[in-house]
N, C-alpha and C. Protein backbone atom coordinates (compact mmCIF):
# COMPACT_ATOMS: atom_id res chain seq x y z
N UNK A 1 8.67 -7.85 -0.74
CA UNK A 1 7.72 -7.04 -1.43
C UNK A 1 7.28 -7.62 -2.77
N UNK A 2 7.90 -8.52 -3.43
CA UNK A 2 7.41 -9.06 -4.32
C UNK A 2 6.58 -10.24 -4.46
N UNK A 3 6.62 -10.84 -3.24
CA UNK A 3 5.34 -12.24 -3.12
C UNK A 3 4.29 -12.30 -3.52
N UNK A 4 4.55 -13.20 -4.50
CA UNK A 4 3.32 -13.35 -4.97
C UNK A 4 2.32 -12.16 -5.86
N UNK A 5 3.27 -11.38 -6.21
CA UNK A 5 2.13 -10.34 -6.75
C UNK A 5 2.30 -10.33 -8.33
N UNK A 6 0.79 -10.75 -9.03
CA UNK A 6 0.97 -10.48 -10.22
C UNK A 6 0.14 -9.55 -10.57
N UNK A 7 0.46 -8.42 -11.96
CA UNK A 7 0.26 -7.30 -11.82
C UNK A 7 -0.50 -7.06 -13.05
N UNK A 8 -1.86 -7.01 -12.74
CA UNK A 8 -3.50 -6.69 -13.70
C UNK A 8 -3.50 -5.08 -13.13
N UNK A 9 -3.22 -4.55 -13.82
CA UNK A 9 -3.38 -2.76 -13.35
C UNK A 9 -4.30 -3.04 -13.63
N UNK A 10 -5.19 -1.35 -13.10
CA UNK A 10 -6.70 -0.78 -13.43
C UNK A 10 -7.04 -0.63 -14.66
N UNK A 11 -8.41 -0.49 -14.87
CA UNK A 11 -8.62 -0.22 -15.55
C UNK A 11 -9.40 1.88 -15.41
N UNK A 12 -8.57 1.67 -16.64
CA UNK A 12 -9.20 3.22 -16.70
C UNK A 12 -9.81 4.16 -17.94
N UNK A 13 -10.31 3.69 -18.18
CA UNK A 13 -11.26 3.81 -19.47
C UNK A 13 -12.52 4.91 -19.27
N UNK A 14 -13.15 4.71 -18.19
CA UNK A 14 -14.17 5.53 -18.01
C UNK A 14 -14.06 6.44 -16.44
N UNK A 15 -12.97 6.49 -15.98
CA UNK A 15 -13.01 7.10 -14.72
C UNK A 15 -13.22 8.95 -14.81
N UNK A 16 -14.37 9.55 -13.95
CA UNK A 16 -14.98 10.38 -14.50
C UNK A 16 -14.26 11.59 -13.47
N UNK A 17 -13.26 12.20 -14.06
CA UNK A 17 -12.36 13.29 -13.02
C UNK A 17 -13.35 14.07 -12.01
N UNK A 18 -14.54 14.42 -12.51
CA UNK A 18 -15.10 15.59 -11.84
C UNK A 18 -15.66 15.02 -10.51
N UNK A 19 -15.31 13.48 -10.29
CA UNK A 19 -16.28 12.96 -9.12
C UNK A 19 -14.85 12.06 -8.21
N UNK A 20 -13.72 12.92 -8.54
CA UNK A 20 -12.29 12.09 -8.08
C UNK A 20 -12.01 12.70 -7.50
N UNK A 21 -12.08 13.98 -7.16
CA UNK A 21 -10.99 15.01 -5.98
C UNK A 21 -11.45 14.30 -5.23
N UNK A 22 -11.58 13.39 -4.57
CA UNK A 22 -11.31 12.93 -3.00
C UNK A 22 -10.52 12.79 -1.80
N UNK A 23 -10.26 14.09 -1.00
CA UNK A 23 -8.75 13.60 -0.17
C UNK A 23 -8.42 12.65 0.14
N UNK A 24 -7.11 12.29 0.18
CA UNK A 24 -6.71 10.69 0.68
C UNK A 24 -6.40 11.20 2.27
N UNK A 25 -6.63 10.70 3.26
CA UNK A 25 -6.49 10.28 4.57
C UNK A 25 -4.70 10.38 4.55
N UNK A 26 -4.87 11.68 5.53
CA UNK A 26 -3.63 11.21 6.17
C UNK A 26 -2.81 9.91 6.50
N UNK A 27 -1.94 9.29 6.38
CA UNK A 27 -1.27 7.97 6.12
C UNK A 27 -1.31 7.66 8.02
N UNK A 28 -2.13 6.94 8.77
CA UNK A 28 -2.20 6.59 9.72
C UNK A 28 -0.54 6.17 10.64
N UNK A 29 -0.74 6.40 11.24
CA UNK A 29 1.10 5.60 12.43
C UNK A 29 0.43 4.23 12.92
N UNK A 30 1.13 3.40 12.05
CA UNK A 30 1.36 1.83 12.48
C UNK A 30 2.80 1.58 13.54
N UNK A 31 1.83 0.87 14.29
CA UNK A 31 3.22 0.33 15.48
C UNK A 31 4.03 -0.44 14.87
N UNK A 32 5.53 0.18 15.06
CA UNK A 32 6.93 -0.32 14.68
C UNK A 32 7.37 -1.36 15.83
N UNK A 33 6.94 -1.20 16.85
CA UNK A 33 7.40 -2.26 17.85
C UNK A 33 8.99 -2.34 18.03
N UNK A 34 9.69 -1.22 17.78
CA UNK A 34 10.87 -0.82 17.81
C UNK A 34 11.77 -0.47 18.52
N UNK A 35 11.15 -0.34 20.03
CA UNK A 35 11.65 0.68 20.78
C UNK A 35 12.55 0.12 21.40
N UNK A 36 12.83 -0.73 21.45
CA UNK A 36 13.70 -1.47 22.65
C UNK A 36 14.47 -2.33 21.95
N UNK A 37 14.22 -3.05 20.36
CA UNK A 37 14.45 -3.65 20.22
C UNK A 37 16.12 -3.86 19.45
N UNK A 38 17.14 -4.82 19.19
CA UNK A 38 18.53 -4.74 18.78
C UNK A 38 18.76 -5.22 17.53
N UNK A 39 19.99 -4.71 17.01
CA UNK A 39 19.60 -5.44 15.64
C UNK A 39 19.83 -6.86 15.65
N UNK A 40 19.17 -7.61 14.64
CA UNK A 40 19.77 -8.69 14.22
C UNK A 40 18.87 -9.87 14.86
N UNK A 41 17.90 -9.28 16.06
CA UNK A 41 17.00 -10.03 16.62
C UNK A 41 15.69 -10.30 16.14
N UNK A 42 15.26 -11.74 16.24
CA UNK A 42 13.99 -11.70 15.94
C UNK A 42 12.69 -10.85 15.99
N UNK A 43 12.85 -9.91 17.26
CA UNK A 43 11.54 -8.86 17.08
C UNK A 43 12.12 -8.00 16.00
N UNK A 44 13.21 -7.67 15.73
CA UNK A 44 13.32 -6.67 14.61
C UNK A 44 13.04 -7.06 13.32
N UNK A 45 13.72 -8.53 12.97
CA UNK A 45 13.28 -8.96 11.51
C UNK A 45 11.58 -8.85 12.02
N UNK A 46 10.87 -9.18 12.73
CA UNK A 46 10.01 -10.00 12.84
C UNK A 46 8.59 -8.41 12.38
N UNK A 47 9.50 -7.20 12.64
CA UNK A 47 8.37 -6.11 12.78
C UNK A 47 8.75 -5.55 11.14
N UNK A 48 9.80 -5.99 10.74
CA UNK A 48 9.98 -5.37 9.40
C UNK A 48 9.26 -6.23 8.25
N UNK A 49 9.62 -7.62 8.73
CA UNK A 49 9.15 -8.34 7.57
C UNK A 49 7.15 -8.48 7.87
N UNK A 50 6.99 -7.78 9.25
CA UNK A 50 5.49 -7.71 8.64
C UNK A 50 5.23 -6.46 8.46
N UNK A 51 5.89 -5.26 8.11
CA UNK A 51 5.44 -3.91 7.29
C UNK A 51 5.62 -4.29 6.51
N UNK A 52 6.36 -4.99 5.77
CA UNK A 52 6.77 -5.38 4.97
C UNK A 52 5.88 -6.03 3.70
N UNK A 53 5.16 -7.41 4.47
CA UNK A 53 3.90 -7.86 4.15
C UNK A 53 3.08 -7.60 3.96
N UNK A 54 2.71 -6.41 4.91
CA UNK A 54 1.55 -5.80 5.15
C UNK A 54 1.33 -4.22 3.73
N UNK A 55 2.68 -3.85 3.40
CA UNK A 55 3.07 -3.34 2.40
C UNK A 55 3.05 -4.22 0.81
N UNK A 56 3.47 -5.33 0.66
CA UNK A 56 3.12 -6.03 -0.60
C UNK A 56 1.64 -6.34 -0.29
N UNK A 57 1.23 -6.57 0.32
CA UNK A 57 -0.34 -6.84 0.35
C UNK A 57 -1.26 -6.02 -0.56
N UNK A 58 -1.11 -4.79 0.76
CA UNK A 58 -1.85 -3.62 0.39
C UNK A 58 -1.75 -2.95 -1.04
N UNK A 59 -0.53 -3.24 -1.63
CA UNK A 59 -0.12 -2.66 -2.87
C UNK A 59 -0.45 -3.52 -3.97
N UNK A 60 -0.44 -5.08 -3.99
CA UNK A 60 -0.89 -5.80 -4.43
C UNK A 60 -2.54 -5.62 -4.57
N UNK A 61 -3.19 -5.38 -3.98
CA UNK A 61 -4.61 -5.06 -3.55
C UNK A 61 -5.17 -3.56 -4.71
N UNK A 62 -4.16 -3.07 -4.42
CA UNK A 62 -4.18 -1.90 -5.54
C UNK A 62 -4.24 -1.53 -6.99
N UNK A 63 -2.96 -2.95 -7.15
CA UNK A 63 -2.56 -3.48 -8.04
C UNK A 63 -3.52 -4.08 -9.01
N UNK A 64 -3.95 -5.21 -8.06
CA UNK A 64 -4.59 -6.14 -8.65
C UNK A 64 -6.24 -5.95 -8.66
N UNK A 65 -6.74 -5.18 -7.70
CA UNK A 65 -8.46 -4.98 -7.12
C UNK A 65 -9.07 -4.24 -8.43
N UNK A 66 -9.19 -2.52 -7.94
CA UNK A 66 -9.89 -1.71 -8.07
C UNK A 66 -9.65 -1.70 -10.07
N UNK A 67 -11.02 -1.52 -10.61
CA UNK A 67 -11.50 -1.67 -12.01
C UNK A 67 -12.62 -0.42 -11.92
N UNK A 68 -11.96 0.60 -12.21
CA UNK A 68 -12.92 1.58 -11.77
C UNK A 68 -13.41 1.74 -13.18
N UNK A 69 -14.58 1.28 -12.91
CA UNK A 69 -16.27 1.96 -14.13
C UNK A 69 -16.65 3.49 -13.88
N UNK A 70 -16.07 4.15 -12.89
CA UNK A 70 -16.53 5.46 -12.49
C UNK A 70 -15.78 5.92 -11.24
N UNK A 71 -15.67 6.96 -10.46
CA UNK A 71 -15.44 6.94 -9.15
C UNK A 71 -15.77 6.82 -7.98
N UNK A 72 -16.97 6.16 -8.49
CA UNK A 72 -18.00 5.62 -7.18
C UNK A 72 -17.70 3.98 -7.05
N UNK A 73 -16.78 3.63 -8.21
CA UNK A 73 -16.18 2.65 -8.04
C UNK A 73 -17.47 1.90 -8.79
N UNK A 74 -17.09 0.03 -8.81
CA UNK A 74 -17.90 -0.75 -10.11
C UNK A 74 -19.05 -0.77 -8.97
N UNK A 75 -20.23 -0.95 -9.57
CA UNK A 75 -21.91 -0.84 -9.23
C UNK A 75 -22.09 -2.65 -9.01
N UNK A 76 -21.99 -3.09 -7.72
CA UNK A 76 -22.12 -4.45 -7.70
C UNK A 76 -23.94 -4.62 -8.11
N UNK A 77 -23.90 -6.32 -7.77
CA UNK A 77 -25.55 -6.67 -7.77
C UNK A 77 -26.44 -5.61 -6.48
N UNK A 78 -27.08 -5.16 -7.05
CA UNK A 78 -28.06 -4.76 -5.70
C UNK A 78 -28.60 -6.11 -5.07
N UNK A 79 -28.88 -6.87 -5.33
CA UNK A 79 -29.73 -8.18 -4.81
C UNK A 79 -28.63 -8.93 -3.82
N UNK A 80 -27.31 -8.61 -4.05
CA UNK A 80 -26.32 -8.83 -3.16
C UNK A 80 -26.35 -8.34 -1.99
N UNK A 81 -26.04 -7.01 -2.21
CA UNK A 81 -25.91 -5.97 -0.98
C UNK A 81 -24.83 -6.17 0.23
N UNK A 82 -23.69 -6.00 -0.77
CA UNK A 82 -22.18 -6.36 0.28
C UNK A 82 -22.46 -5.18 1.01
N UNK A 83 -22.06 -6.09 2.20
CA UNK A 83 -21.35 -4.49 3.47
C UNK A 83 -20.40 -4.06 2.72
N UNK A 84 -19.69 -3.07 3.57
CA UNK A 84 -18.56 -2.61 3.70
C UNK A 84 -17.64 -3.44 3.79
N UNK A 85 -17.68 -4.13 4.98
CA UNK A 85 -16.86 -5.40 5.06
C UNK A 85 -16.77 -6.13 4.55
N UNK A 86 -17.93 -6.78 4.01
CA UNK A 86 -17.71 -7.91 2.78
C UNK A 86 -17.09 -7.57 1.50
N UNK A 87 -17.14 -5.66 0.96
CA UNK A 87 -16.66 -6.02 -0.01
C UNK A 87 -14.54 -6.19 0.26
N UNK A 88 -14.79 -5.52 1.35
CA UNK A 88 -13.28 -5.21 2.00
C UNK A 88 -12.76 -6.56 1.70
N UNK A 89 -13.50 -7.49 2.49
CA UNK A 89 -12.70 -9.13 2.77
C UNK A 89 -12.32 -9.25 1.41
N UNK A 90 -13.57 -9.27 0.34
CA UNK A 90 -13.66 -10.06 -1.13
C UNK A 90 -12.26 -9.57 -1.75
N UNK A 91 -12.23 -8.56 -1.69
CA UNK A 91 -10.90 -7.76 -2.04
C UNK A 91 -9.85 -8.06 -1.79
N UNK A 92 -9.46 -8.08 -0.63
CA UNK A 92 -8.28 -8.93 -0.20
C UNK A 92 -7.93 -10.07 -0.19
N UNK A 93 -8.93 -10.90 -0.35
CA UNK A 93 -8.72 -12.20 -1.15
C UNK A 93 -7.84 -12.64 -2.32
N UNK A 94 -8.20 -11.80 -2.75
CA UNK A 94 -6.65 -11.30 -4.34
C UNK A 94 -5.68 -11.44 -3.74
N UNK A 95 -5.37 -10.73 -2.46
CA UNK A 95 -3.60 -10.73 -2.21
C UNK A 95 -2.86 -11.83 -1.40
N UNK A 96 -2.21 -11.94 -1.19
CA UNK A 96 -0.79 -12.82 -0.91
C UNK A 96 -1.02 -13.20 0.57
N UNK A 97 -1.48 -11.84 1.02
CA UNK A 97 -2.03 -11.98 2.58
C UNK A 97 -3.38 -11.67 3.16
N UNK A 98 -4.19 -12.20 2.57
CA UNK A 98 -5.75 -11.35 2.24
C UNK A 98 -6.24 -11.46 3.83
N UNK A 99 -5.42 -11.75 5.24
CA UNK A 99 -6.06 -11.64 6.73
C UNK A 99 -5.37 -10.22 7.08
N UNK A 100 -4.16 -10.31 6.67
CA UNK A 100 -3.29 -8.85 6.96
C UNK A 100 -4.29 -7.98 6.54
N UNK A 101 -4.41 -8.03 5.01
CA UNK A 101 -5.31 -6.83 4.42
C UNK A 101 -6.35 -6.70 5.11
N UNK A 102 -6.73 -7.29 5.29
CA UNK A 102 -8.33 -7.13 5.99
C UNK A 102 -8.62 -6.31 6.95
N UNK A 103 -7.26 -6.75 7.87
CA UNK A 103 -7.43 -6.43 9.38
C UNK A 103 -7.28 -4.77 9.11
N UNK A 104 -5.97 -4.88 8.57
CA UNK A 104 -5.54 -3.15 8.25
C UNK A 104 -6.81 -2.53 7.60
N UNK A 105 -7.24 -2.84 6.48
CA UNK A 105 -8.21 -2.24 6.21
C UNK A 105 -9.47 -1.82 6.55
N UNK A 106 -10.29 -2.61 7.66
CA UNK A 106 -11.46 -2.79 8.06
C UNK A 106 -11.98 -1.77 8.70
N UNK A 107 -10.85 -0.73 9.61
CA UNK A 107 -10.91 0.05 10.45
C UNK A 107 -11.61 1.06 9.63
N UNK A 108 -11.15 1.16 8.13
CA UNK A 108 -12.09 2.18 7.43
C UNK A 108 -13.18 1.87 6.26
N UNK A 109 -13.80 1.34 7.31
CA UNK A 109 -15.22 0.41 6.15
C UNK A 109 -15.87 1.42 5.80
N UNK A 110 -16.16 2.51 6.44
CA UNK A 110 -17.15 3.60 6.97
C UNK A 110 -16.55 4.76 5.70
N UNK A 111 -15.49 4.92 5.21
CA UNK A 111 -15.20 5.98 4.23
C UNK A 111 -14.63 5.00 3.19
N UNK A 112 -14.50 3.64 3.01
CA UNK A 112 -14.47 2.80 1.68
C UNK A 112 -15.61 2.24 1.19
N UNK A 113 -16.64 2.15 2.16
CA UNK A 113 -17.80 1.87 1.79
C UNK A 113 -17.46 0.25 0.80
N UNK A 114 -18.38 0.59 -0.33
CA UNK A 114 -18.50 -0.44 -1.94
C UNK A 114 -17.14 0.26 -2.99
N UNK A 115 -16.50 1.19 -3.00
CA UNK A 115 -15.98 1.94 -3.49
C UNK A 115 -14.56 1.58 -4.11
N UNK A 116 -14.60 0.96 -5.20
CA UNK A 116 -12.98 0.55 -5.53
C UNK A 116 -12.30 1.55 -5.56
N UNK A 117 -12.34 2.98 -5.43
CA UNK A 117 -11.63 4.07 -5.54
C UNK A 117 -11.12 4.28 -4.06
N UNK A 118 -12.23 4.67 -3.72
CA UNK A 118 -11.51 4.63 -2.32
C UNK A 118 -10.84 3.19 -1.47
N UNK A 119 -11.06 2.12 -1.65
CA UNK A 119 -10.21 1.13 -0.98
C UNK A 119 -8.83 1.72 -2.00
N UNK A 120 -8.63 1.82 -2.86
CA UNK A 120 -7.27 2.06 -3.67
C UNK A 120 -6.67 3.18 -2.48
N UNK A 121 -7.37 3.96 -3.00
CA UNK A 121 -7.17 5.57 -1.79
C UNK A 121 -6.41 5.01 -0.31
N UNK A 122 -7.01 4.33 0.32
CA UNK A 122 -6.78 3.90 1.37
C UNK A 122 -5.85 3.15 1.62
N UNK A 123 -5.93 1.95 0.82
CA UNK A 123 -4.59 0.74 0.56
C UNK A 123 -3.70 1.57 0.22
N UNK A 124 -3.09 2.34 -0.70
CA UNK A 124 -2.25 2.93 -0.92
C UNK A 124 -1.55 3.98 0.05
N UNK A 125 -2.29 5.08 0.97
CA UNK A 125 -2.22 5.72 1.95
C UNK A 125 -1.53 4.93 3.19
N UNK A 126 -2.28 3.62 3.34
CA UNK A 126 -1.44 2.84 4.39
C UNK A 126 -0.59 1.96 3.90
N UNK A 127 -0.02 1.67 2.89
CA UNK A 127 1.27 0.95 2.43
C UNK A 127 2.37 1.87 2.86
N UNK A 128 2.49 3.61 1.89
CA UNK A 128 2.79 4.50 2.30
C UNK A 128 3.47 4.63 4.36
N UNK A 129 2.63 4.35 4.46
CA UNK A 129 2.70 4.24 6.15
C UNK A 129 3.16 3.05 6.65
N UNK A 130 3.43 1.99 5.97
CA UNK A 130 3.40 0.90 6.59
C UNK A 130 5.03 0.63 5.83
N UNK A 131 5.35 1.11 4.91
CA UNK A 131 6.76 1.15 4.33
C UNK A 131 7.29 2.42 4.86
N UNK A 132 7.14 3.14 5.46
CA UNK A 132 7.61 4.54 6.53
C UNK A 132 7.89 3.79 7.55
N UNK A 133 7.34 2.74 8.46
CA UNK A 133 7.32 2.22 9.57
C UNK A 133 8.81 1.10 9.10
N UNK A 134 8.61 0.41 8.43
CA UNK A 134 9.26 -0.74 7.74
C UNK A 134 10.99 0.13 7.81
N UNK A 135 10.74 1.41 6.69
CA UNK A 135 12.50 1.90 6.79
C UNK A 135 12.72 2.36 7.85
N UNK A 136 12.12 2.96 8.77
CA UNK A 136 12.47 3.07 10.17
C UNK A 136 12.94 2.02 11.20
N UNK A 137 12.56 0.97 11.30
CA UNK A 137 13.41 -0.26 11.74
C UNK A 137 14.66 -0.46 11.08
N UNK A 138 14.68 -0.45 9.69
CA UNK A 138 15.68 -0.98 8.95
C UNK A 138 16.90 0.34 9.67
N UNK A 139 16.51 1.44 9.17
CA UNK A 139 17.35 2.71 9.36
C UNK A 139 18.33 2.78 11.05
N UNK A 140 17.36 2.07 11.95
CA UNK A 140 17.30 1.93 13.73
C UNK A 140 18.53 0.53 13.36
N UNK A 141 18.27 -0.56 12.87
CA UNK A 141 19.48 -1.55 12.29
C UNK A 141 20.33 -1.06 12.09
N UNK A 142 20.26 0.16 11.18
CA UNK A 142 21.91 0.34 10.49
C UNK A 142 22.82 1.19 11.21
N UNK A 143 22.19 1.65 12.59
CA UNK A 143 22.88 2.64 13.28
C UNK A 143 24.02 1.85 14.24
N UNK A 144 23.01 0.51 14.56
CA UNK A 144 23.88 -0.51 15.77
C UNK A 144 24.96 -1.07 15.27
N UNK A 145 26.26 -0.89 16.12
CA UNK A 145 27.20 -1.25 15.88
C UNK A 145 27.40 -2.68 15.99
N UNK A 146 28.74 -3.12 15.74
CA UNK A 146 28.75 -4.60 16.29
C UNK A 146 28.55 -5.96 15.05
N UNK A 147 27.70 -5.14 13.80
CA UNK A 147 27.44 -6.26 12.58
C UNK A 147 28.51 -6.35 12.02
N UNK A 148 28.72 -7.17 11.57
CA UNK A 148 30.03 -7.80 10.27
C UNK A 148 30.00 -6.94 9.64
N UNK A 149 31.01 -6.40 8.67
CA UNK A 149 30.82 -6.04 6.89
C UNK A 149 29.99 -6.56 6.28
N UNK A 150 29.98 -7.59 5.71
CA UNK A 150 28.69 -7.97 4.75
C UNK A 150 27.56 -8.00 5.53
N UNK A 151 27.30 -8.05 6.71
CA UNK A 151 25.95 -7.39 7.39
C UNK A 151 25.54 -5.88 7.32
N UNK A 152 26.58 -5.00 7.54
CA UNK A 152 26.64 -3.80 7.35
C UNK A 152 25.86 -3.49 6.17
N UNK A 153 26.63 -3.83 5.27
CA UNK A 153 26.84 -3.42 4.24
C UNK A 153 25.17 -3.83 3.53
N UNK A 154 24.94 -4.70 3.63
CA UNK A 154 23.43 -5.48 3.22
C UNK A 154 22.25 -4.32 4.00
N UNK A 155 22.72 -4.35 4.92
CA UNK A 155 21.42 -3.39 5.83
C UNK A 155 21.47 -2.10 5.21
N UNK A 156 22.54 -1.81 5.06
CA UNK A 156 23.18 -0.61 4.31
C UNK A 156 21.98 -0.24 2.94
N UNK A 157 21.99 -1.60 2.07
CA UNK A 157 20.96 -1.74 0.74
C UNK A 157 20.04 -1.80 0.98
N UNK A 158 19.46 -1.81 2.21
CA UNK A 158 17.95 -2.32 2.42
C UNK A 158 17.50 -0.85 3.04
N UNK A 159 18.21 0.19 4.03
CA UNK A 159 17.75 1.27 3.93
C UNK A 159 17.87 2.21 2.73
N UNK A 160 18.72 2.19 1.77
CA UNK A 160 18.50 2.79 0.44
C UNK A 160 17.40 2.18 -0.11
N UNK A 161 17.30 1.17 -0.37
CA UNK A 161 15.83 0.94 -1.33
C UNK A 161 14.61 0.49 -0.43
N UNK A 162 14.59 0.69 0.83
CA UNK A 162 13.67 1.30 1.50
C UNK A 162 13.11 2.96 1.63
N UNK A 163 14.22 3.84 1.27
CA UNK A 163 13.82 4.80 1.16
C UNK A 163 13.58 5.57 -0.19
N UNK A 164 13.41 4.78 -1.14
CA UNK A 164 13.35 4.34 -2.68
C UNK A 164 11.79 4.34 -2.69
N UNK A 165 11.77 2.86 -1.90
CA UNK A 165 10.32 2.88 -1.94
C UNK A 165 9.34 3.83 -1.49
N UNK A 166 9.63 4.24 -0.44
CA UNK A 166 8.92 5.40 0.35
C UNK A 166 8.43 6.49 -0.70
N UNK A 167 9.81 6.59 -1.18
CA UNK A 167 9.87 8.35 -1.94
C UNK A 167 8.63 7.84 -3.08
N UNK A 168 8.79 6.53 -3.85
CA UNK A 168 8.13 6.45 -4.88
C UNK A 168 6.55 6.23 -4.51
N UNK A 169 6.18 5.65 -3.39
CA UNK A 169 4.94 5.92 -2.77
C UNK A 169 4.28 7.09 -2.45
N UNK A 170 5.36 7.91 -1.63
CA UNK A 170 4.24 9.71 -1.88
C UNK A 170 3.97 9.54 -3.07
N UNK A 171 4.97 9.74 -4.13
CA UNK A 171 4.72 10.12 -5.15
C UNK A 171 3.23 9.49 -6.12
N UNK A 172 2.72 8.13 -5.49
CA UNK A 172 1.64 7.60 -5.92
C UNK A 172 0.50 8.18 -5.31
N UNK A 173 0.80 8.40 -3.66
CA UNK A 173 -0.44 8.79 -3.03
C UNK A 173 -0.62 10.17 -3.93
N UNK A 174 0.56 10.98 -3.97
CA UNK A 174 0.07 12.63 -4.57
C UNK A 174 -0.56 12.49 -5.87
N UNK A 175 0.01 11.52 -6.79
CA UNK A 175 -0.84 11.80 -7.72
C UNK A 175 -2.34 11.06 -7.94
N UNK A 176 -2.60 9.96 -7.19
CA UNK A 176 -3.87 9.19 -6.69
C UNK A 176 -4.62 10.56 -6.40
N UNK A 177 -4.34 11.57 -5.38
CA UNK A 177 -5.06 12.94 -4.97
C UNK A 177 -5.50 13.79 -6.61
N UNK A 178 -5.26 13.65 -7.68
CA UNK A 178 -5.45 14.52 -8.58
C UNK A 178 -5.45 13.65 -9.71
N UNK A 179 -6.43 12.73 -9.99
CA UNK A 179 -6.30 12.03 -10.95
C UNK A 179 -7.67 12.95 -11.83
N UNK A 180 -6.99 13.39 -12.78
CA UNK A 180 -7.90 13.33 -14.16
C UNK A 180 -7.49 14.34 -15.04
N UNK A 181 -8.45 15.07 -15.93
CA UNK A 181 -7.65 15.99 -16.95
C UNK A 181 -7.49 15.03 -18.28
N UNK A 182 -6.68 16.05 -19.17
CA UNK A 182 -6.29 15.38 -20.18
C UNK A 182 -5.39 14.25 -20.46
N UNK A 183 -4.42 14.45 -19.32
CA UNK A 183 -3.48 13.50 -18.43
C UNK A 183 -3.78 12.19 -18.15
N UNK A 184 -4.71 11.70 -18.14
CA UNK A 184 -5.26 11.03 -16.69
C UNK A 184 -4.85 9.37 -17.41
N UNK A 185 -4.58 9.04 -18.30
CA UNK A 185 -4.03 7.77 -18.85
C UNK A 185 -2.22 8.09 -18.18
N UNK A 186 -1.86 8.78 -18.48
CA UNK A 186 -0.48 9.19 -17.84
C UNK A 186 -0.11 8.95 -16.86
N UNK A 187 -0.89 10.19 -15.94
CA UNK A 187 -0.94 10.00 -14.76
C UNK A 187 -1.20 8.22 -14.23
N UNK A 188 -2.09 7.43 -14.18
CA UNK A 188 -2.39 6.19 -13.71
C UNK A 188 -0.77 5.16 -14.06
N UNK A 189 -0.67 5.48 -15.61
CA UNK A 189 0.53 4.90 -15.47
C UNK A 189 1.89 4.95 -14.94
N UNK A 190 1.88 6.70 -14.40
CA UNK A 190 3.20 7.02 -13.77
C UNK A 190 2.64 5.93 -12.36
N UNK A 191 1.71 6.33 -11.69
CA UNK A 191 1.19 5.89 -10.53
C UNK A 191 1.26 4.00 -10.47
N UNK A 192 0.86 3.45 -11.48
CA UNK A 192 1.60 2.32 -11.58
C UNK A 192 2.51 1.52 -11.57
N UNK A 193 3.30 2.44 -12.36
CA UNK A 193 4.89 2.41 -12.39
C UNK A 193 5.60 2.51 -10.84
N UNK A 194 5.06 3.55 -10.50
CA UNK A 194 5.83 3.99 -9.00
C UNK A 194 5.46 2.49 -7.99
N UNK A 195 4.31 2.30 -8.49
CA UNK A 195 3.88 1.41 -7.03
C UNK A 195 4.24 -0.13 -7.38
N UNK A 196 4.65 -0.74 -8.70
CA UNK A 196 5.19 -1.67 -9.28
C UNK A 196 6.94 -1.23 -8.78
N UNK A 197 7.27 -0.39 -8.66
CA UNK A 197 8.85 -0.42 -8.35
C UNK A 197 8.69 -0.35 -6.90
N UNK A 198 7.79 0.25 -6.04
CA UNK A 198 8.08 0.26 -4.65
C UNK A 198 8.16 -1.31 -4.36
N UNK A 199 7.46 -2.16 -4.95
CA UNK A 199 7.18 -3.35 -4.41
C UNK A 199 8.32 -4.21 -4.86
């Protein structure tokens, strides 16, 4: 979760509350690819360490992207005229895994539009989901018998601060849902904070 991510928070200087209530999207179900699988085997590292990825990405993306001038997000060139998709790709270019991001993201070009608010909205909603998927493998690991002690015991740390991360992610998506008020420098930085420790 830490690859590569260096951390330019938002900016929030002019973000205008009355145009922010925007629901965030239910946190989508990403395939765990879990069902069959044992611990200690390559499909299991292999499905964690890409929620995993797919989780520093997206959060990185969050991290590092959205510079909100407003909540319609920054006003590119008109003479440009990015899709949806283009601005999606440009975006993910920032992160560590900017094909992961993409792919995950693309599905909602149609409600991210140009919108650095909402790609935040979204990236964040599916990290959320994609680190839910991630401690669920780990958690499915720590049940199988048969590992060493210091295997145990390691898997043991990785579902605690997997479920560390989790907890501290609602806690970003909920307050991402209610950003503004007198608060609203606060708020961004609790929300920073949380999503700098999930990672």
């Amino acid at each position: 979760y830490k690859q590569g991510i260096s951390l330019l928070f938002f900016s929030t200087s002019s973000i205008h509350h009355q145009h922010c209530r925007q629901p965030i999207p239910d946190p989508p179900t990403l395939p765990t690819a879990c069902h069959t699988v044992q611990a200690g085997t390559q499909t299991m590292e292999g499905a964690a360490a890409t929620h995993g990825f797919l989780t520093a990405s997206l959060l990185a993306l969050v991290l590092l992207g959205p510079h909100t001038s407003g909540c319609h997000g920054v006003r590119l060139d008109p003479r440009a005229a990015p899709t949806s998709t283009e601005f999606i790709r440009t975006s993910c270019s920032t992160t560590k895994y900017p094909q992961l991001c993409y792919t995950s993201l693309a599905a909602y070009a149609s409600e991210i539009q140009t919108s650095p608010m909402e790609l935040a909205n979204t990236a964040l909603s599916l990290a959320l989901a994609s680190a839910r998927s991630a401690s669920a493998v780990i958690t499915r690991a720590s049940t199988v018998g048969g590992m060493a002690p210091r295997d145990a015991a390691a898997v043991g740390d990785c579902v605690e601060l997997m479920g560390d991360s989790v907890e501290e992610l609602r806690q970003s998506v909920a307050v991402m849902g209610h950003l503004g008020g007198r608060n609203l420098g606060m708020q961004v930085g609790d929300m920073q904070t949380w999503v700098s420790a999930a990672l």
